[in-house]
Protein backbone atom coordinates (compact mmCIF):
# COMPACT_ATOMS: atom_id res chain seq x y z
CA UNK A 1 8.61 13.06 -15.64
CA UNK A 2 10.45 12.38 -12.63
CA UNK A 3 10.11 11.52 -9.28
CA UNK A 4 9.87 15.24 -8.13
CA UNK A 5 7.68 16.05 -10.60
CA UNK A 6 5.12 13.38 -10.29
CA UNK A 7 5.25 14.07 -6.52
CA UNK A 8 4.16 17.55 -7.24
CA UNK A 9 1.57 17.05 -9.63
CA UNK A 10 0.16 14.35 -7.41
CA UNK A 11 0.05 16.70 -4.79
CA UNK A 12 -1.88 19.34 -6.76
CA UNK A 13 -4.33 17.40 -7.83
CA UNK A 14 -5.41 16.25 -3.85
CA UNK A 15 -4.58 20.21 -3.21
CA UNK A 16 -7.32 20.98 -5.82
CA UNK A 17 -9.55 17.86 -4.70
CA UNK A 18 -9.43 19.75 -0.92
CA UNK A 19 -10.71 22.74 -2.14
CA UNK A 20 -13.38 21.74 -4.00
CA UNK A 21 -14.40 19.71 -1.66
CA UNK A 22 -15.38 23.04 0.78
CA UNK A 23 -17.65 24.16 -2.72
CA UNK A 24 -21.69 22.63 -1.90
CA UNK A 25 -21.90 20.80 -5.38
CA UNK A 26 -23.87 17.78 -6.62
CA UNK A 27 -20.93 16.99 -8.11
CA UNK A 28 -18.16 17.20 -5.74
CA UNK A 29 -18.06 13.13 -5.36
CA UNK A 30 -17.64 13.01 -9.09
CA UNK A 31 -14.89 15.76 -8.35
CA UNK A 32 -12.87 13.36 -5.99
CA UNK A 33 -13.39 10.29 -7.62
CA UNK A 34 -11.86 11.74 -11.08
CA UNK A 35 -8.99 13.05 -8.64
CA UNK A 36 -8.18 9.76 -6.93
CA UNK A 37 -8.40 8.09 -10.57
CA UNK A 38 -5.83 10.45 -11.54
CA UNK A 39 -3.86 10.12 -8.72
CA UNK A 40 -3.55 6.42 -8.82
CA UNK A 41 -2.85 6.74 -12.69
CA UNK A 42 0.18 8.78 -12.15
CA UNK A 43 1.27 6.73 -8.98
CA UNK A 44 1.29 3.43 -11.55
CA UNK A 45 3.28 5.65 -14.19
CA UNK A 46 6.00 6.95 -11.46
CA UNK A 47 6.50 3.21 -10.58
CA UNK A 48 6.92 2.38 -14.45
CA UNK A 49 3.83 0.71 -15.23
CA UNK A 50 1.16 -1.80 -13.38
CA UNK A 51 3.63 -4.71 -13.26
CA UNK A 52 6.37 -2.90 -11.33
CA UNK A 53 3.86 -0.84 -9.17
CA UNK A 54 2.56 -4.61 -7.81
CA UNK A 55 6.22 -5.43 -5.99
CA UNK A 56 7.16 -2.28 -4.51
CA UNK A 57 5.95 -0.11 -2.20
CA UNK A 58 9.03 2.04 -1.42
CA UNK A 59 7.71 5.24 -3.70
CA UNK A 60 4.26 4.93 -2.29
CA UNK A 61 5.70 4.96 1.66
CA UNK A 62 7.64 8.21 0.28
CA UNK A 63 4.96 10.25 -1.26
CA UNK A 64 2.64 9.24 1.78
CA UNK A 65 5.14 10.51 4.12
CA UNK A 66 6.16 13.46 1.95
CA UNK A 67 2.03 14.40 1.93
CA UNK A 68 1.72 13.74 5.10
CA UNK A 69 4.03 15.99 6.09
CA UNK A 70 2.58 18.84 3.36
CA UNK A 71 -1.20 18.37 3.58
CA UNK A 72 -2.29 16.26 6.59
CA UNK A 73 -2.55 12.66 7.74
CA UNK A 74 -5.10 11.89 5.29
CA UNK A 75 -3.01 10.11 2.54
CA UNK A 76 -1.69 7.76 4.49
CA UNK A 77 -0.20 4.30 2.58
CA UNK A 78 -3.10 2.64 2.50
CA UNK A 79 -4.68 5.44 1.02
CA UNK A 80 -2.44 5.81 -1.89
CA UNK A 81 -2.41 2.17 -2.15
CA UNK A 82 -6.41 2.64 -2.81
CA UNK A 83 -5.61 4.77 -5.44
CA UNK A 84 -3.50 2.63 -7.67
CA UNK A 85 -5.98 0.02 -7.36
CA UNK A 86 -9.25 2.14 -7.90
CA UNK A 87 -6.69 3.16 -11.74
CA UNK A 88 -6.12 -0.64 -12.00
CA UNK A 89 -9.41 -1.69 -11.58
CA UNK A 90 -11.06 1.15 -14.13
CA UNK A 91 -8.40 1.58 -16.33
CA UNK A 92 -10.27 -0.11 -19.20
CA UNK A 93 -13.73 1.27 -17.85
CA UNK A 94 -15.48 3.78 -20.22
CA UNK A 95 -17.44 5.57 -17.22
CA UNK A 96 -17.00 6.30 -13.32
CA UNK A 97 -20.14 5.30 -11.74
CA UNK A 98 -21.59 8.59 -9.58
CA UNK A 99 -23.32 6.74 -7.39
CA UNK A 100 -20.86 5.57 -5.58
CA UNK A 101 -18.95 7.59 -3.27
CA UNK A 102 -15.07 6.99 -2.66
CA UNK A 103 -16.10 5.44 0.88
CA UNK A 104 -17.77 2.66 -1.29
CA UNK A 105 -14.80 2.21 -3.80
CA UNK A 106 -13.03 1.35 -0.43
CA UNK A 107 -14.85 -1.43 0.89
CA UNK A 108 -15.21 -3.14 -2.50
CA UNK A 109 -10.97 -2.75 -3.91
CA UNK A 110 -10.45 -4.84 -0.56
CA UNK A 111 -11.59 -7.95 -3.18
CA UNK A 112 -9.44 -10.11 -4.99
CA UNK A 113 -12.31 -11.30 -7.29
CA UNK A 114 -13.40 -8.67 -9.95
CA UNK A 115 -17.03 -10.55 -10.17
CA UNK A 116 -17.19 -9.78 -6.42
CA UNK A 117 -16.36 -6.38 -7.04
CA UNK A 118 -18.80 -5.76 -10.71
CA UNK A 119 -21.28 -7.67 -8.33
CA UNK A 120 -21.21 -5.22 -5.43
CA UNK A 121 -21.09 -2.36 -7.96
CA UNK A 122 -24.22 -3.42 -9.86
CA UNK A 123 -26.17 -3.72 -6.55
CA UNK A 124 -25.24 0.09 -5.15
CA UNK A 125 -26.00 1.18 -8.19
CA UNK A 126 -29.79 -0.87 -8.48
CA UNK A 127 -30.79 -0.26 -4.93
CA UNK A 128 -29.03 3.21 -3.83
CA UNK A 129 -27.29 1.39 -0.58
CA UNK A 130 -25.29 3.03 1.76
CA UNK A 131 -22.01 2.53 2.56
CA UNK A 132 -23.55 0.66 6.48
CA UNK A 133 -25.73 -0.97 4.26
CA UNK A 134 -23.20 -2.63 1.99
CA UNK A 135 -20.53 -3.24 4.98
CA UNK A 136 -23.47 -5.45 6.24
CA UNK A 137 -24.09 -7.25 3.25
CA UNK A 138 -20.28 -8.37 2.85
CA UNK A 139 -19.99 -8.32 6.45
CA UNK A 140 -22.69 -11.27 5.82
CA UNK A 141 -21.15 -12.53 3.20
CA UNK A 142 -23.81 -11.90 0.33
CA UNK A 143 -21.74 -12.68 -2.71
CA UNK A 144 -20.66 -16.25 -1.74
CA UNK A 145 -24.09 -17.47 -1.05
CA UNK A 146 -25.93 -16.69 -3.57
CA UNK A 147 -26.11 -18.97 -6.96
CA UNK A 148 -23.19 -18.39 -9.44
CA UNK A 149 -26.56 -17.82 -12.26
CA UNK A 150 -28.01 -15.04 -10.21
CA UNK A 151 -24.63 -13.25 -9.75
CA UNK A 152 -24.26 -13.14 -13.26
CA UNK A 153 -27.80 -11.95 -13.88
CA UNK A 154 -27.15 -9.10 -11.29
CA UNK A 155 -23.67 -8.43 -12.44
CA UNK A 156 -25.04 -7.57 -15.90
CA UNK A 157 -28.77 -6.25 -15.32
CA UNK A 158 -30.34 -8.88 -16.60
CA UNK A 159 -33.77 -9.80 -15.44
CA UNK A 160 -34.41 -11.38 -12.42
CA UNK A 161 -37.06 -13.45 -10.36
CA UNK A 162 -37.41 -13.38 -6.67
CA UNK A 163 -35.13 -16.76 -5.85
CA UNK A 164 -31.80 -15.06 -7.35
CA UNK A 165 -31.90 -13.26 -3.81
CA UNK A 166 -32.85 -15.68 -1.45
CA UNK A 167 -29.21 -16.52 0.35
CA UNK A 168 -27.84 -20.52 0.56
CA UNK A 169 -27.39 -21.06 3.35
CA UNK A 170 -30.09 -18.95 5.06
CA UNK A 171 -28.24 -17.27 8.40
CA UNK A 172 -31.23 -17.10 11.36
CA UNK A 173 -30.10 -15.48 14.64
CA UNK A 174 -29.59 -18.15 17.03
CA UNK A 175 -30.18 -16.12 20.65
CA UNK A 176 -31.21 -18.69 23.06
CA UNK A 177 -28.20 -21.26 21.56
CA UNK A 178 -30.38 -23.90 20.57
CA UNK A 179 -28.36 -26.97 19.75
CA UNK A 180 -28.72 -27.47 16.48
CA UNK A 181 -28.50 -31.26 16.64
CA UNK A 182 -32.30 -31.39 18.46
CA UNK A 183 -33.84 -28.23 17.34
CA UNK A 184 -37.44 -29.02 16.84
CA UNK A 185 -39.95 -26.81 13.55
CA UNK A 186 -41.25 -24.70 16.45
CA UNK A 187 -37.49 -24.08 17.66
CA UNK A 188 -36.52 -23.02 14.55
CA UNK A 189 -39.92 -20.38 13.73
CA UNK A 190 -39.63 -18.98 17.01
CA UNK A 191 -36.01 -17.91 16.36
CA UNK A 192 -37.24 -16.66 13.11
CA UNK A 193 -40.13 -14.58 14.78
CA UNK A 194 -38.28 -12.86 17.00
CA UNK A 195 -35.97 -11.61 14.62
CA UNK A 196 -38.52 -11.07 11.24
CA UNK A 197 -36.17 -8.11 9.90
CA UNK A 198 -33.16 -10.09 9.32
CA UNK A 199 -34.84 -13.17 8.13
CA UNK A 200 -36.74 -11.23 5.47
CA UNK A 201 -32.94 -9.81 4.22
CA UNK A 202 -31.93 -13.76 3.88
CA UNK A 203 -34.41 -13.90 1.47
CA UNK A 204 -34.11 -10.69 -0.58
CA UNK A 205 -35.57 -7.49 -1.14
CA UNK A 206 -39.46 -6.73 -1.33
CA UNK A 207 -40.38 -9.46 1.34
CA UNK A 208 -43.19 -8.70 3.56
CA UNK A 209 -44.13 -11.11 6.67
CA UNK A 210 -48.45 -12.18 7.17
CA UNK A 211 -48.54 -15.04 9.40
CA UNK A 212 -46.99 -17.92 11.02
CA UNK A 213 -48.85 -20.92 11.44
CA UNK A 214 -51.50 -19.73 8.65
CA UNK A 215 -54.48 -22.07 9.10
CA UNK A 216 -55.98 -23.38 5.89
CA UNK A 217 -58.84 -25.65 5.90
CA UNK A 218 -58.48 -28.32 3.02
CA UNK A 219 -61.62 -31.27 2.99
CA UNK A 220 -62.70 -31.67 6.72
CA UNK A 221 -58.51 -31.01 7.62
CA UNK A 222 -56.77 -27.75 9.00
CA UNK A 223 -53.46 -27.37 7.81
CA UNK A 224 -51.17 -24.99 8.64
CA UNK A 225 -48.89 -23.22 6.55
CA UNK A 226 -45.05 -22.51 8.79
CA UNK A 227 -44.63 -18.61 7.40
CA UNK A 228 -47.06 -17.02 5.26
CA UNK A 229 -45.29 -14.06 3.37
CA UNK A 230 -46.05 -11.60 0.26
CA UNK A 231 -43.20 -9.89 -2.00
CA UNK A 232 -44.93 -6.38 -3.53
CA UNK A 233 -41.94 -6.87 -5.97
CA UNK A 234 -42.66 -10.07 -8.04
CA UNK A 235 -46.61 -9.68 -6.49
CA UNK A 236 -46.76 -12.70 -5.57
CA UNK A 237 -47.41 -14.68 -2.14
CA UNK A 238 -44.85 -16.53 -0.65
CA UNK A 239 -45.06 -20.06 1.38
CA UNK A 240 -42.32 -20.78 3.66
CA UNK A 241 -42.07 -24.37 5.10
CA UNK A 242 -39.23 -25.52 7.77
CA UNK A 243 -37.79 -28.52 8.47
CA UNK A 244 -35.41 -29.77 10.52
CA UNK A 245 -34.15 -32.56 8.83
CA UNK A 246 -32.81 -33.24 5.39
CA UNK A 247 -35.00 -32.57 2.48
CA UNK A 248 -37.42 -35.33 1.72
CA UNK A 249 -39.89 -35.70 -1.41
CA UNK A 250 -43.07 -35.49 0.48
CA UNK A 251 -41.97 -32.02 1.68
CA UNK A 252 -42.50 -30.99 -1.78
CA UNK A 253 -45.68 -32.47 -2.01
CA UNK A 254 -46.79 -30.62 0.94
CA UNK A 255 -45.51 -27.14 -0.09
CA UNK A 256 -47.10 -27.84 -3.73
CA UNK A 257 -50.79 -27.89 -1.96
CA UNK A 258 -50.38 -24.91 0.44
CA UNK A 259 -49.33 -23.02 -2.81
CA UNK A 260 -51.86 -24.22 -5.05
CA UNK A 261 -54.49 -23.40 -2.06
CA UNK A 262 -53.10 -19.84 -2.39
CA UNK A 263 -53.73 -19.74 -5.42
CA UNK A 264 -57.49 -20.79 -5.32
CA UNK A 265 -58.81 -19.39 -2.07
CA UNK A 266 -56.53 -16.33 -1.17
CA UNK A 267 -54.34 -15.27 -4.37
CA UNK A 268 -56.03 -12.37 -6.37
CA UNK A 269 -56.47 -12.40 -10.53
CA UNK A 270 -53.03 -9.69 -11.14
CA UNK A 271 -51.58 -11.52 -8.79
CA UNK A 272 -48.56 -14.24 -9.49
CA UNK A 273 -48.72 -17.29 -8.48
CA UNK A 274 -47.16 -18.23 -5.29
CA UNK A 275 -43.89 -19.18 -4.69
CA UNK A 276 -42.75 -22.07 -2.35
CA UNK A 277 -39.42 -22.16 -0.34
CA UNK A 278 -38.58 -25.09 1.64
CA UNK A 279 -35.71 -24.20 4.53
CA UNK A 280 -34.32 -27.43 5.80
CA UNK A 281 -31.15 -28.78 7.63
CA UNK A 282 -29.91 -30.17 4.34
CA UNK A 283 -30.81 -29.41 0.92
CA UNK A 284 -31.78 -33.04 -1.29
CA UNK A 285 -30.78 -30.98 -4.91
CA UNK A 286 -32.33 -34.54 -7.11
CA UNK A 287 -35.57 -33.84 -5.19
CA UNK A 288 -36.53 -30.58 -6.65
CA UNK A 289 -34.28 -31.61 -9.58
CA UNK A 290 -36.89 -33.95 -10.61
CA UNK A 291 -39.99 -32.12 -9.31
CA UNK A 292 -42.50 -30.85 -12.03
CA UNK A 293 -42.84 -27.10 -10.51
CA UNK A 294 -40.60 -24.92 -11.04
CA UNK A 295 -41.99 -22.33 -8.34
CA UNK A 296 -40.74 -24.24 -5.10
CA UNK A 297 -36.97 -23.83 -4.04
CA UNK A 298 -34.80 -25.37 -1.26
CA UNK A 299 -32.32 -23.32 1.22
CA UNK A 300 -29.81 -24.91 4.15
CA UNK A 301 -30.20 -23.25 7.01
CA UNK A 302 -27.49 -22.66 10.14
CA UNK A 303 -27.87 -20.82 13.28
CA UNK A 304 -25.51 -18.36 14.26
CA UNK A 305 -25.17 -16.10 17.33
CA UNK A 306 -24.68 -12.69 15.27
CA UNK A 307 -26.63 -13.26 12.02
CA UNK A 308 -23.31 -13.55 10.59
CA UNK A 309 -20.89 -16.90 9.04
């Protein structure tokens, strides 16, 4: 085909897309999907192939302007552009997802990385998010903080366990601009009370918050345990210490006995056993490296005006 020709039946195609659109169907986003697959297929075969299609632009500025002018402002460069990299990107792939609207193919072929963009795939698909709701988690940069393991895992639908969410570092809301230099532990919690919602997201999904300052009696002492939280996910209890120093080995030692009081006095019988997560200024890796339980884990934290990096 030529040009012309591949103009035309590119312009059918959205002409069709338009229409159906107006028809109330479940299946109308699979409708436009398929068309902007086909679309960017023949846009790659009227620029010769993928490898020619990445260095010039010129026939995509023409049939924007030409469709522009024929149907609207809607298929605009960067539209088309979209397009030939949603074809790119599943050329190979056996199946369209139809979860995933074209508004979400959008925010995700604005990645380099193809992990990045399996990553954000798998997660739509496993949790039903919205289009807001997965702006904010790039917007927060989700991908690059969690463990290169736990992408994977997600990636591919393997099984996972509740610290394949929790982010590194862990972003808390910093509102009255505490210097982070001489924040003090009580600083630090009260930051994290006022803003529960967005600390439970650092640490994943199914998070629930109990108590701060959860007072345990053990021998003749009260101790008292920083954030006491439960995840109806994994079923299990979670103990949250914070520090505001580096990581040291006796922090471990302390987290070990809140959790194994958990387990004695509070933790019922189909429960799981808790789970201990240690947020501190800097993360000691040989610490936990070396520890015997494999059911505490270490975060960074830094404080940030907007929740976000």
């Amino acid at each position: 085909m030529n040009k012309i020709n591949y103009y035309n039946e590119i312009k059918s195609k959205l002409i069709d897309n338009e229409v159906y659109k107006r028809v109330k169907n479940y299946s109308k986003n699979r409708n436009e999907i398929s068309t902007y697959y086909e679309v960017g297929r023949l846009l790659i075969e009227a620029q010769c192939g993928e490898n020619r299609a990445k260095y010039g632009d010129g026939l995509i500025k023409e049939y924007s302007e030409r469709l522009t002018k024929d149907l609207g402002k809607k298929y605009s460069m960067t539209s088309l552009k979209y397009m030939r990299m949603f074809y790119i990107l599943y050329e190979k792939s056996p199946t369209l997802s139809d979860q995933l609207t074209w508004s979400h193919y959008k925010e995700i072929l604005k990645f380099n990385d193809i992990n990045e963009i399996n990553y954000y795939i798998s997660i739509i698909e496993s949790y039903n998010l919205s289009v807001r709701e997965l702006r904010e988690r790039i917007k927060n940069k989700e991908y690059q903080r969690l463990d290169d393991n736990a992408k994977l895992k997600l990636i591919n639908k393997e099984e996972v366990n509740v610290s394949d969410f929790i982010k590194n570092p862990i972003v808390i809301k910093n509102k009255y601009n505490y210097d982070i230099e001489n924040i003090s532990e009580k600083m630090l919690q009260r930051l994290i009370l006022e803003d529960i919602p967005s600390f439970l997201k650092e640490l994943g999904d199914g998070f629930s918050f109990i108590e701060n300052e959860y007072k345990i009696k053990i021998g003749d002492t009260y101790n008292y345990i920083d954030l006491l939280l439960f995840n109806y996910i994994y079923n299990c209890f979670i103990v949250i210490e914070l520090k505001v120093c580096e990581l040291k080995k006796e922090h471990i030692g302390q987290i070990e006995v809140y959790m194994n009081y958990i387990d004695k006095h509070i933790k019922s019988i189909n429960q799981d056993k808790t789970i201990g997560i240690i947020i501190s200024r800097r993360d000691n890796h040989y610490y936990i490296e070396y520890s015997s339980d494999n059911r505490i884990y270490t975060r960074d934290y830094v404080l940030s005006k907007n929740n976000n990096l």
